[in-house]
PDB file of N, CA and C in Angstrom:
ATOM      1  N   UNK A   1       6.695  -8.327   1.706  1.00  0.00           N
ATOM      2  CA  UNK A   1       7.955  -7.634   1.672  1.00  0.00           C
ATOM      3  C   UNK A   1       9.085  -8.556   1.235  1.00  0.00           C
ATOM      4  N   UNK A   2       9.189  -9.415   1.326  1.00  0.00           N
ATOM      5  CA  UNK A   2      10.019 -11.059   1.211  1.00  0.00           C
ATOM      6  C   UNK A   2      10.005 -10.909  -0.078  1.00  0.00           C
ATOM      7  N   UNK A   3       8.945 -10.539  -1.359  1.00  0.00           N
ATOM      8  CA  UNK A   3       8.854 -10.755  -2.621  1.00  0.00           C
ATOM      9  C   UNK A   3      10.139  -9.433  -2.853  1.00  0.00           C
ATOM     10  N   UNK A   4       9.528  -8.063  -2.389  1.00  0.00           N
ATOM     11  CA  UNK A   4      10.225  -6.847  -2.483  1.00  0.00           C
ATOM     12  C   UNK A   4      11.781  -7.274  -2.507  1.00  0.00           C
ATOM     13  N   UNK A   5      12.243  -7.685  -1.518  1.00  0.00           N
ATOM     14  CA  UNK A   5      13.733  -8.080  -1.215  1.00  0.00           C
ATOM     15  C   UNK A   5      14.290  -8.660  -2.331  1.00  0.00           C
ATOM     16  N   UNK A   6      13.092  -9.890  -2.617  1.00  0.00           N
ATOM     17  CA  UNK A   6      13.860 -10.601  -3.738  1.00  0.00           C
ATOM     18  C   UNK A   6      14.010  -9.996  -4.919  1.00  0.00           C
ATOM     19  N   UNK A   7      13.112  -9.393  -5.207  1.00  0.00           N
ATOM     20  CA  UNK A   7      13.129  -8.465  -6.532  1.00  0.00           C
ATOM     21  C   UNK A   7      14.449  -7.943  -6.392  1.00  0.00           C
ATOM     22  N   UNK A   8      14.196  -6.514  -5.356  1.00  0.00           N
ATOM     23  CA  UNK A   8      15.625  -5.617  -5.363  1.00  0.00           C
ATOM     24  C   UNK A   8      17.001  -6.059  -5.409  1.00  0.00           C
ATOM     25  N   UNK A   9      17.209  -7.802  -4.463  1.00  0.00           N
ATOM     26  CA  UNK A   9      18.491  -8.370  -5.174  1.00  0.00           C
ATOM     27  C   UNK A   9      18.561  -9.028  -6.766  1.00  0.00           C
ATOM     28  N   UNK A  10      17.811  -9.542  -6.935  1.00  0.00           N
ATOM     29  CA  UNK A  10      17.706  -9.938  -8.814  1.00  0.00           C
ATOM     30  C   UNK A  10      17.722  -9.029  -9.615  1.00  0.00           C
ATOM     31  N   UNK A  11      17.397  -8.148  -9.712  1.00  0.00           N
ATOM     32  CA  UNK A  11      17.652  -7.441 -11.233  1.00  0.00           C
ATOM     33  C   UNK A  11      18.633  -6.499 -10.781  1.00  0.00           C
ATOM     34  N   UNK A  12      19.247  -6.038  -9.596  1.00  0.00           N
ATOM     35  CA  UNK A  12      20.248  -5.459  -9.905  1.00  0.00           C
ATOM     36  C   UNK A  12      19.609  -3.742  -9.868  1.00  0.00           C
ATOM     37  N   UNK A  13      20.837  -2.613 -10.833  1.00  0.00           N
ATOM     38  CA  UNK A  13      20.094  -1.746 -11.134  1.00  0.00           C
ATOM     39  C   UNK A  13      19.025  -1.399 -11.767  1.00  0.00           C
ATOM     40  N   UNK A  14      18.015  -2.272 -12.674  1.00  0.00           N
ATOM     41  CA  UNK A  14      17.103  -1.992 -13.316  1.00  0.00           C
ATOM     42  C   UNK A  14      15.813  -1.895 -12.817  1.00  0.00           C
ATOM     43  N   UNK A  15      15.102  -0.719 -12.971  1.00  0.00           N
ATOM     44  CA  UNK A  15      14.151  -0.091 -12.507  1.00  0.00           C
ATOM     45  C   UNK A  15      13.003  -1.616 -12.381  1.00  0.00           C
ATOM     46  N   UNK A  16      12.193  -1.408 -11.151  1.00  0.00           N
ATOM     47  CA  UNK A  16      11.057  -2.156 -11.226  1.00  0.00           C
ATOM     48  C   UNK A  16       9.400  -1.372 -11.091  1.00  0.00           C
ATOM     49  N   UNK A  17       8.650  -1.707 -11.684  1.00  0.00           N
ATOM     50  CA  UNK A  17       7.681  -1.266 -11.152  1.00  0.00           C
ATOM     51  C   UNK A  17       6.384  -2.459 -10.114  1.00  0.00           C
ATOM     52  N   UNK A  18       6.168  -2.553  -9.304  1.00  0.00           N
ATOM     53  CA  UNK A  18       5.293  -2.969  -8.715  1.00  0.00           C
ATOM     54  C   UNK A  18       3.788  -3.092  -8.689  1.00  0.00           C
ATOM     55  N   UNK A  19       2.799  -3.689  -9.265  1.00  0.00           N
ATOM     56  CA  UNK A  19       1.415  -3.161  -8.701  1.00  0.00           C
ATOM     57  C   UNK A  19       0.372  -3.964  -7.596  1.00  0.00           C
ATOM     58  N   UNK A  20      -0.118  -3.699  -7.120  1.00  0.00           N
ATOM     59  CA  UNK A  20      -1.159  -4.356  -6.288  1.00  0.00           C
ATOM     60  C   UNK A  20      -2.504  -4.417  -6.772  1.00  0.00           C
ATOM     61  N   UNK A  21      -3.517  -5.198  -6.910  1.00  0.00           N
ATOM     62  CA  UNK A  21      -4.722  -5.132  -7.297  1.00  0.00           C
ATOM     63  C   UNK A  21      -5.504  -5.583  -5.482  1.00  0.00           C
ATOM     64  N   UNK A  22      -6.570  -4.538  -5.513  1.00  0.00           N
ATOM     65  CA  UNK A  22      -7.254  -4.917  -4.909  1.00  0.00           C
ATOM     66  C   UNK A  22      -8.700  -5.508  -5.359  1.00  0.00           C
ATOM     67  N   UNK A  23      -9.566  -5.676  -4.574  1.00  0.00           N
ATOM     68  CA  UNK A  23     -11.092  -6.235  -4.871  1.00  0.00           C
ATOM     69  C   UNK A  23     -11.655  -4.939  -4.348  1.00  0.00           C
ATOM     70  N   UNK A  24     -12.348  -4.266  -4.324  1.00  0.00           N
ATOM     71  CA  UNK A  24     -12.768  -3.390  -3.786  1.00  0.00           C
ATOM     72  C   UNK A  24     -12.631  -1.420  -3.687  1.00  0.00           C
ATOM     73  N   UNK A  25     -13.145  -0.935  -2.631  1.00  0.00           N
ATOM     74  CA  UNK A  25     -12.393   0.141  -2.598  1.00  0.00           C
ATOM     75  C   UNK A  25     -11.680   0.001  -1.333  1.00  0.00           C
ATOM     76  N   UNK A  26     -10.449   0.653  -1.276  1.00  0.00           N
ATOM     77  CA  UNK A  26      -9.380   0.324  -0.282  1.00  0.00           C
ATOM     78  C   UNK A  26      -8.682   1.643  -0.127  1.00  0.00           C
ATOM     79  N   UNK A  27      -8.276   2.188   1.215  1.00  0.00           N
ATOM     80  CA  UNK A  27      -7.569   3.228   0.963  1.00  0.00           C
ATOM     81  C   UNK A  27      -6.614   2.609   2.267  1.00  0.00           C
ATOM     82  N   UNK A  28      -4.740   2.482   1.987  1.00  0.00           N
ATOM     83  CA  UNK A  28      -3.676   2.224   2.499  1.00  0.00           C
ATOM     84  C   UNK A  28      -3.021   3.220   3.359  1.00  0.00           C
ATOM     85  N   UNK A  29      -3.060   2.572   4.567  1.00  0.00           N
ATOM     86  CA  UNK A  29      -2.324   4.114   5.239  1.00  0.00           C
ATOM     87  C   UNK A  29      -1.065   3.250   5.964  1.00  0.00           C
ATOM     88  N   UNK A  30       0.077   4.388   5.738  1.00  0.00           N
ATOM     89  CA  UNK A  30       1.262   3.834   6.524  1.00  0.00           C
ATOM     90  C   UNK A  30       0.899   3.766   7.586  1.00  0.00           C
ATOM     91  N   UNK A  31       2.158   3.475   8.838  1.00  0.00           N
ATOM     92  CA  UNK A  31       2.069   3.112  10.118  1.00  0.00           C
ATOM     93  C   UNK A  31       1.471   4.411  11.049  1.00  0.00           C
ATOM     94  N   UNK A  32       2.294   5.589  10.511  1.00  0.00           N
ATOM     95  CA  UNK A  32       2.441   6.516  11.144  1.00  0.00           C
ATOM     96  C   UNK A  32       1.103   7.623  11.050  1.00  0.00           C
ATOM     97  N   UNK A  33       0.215   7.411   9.574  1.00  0.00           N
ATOM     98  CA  UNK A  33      -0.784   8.018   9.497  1.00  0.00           C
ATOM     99  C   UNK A  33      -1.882   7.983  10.307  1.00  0.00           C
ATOM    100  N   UNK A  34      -2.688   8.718  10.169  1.00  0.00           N
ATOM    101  CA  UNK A  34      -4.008   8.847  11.071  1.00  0.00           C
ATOM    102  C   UNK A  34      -5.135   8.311  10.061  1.00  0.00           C
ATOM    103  N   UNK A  35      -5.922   7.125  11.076  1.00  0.00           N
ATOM    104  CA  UNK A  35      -7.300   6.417  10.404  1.00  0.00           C
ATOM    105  C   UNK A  35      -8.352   7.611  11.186  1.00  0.00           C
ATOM    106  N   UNK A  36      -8.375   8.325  11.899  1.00  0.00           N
ATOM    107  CA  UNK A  36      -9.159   9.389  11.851  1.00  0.00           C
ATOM    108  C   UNK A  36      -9.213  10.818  10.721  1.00  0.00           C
ATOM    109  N   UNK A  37      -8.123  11.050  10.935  1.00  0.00           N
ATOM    110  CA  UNK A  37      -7.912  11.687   9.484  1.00  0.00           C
ATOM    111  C   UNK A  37      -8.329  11.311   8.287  1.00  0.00           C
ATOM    112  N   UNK A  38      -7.886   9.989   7.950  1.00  0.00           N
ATOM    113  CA  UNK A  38      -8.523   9.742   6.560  1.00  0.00           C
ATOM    114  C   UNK A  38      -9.694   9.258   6.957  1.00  0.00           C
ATOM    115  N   UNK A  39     -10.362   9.379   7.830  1.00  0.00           N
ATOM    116  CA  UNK A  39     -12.030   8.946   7.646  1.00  0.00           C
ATOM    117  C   UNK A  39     -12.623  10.144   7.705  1.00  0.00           C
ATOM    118  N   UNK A  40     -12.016  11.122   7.863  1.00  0.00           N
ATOM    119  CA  UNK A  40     -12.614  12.930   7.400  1.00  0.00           C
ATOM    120  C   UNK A  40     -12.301  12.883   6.219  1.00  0.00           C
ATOM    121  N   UNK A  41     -11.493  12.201   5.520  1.00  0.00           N
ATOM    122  CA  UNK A  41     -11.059  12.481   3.969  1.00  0.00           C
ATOM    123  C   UNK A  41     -12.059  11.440   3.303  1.00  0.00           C
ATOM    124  N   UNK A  42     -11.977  10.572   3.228  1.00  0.00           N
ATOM    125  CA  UNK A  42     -12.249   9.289   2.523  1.00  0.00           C
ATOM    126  C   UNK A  42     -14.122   8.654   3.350  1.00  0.00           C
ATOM    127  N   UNK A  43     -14.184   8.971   4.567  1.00  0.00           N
ATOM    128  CA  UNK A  43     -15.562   8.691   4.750  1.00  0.00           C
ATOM    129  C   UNK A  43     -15.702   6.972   5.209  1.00  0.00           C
ATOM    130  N   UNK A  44     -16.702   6.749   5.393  1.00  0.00           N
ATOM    131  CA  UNK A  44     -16.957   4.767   6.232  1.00  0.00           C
ATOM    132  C   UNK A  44     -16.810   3.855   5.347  1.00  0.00           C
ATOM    133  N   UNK A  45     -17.240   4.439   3.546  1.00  0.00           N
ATOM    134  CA  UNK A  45     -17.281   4.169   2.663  1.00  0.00           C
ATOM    135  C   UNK A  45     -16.063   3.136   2.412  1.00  0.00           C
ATOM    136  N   UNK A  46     -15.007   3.104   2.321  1.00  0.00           N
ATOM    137  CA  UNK A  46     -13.739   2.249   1.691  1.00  0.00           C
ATOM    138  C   UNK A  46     -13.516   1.144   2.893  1.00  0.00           C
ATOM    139  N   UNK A  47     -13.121   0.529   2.551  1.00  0.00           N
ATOM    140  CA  UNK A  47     -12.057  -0.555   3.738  1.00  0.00           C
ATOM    141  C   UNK A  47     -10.474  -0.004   4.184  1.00  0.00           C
ATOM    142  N   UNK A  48     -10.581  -0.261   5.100  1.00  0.00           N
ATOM    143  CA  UNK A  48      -8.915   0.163   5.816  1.00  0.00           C
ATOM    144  C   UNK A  48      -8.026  -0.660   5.547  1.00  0.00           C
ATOM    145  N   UNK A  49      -6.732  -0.591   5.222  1.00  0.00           N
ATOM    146  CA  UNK A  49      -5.676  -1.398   6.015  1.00  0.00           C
ATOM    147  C   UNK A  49      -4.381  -0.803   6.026  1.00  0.00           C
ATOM    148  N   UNK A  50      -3.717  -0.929   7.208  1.00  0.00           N
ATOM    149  CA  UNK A  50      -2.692  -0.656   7.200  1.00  0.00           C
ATOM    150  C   UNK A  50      -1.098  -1.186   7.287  1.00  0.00           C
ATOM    151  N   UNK A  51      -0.293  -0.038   6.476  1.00  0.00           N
ATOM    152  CA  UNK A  51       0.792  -0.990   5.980  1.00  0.00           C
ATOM    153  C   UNK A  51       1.863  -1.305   7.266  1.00  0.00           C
TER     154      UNK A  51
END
């Protein structure tokens, strides 16, 4: 998030785009989501993590 900050003060108004690469399959769940839920969606199959 430290990178995020710095970005959003340096360029000012100009749009950024961000990407993440993972290794794997990965499915990201916010704080507030349910890891039961998405393991009815998504299955044992992927790795977790949350943001």
């Amino acid at each position: 998030m430290a990178v995020d900050e710095w970005l959003m003060k340096s360029v000012g108004d100009t749009a950024v785009l961000r990407l993440y690469l993972w290794i794997g399959d990965w499915v990201s769940l916010g704080y507030f989501q349910s890891l039961t839920d998405a393991l009815k969606i998504f299955g044992e199959g992927p790795e977790y993590v949350r943001r």
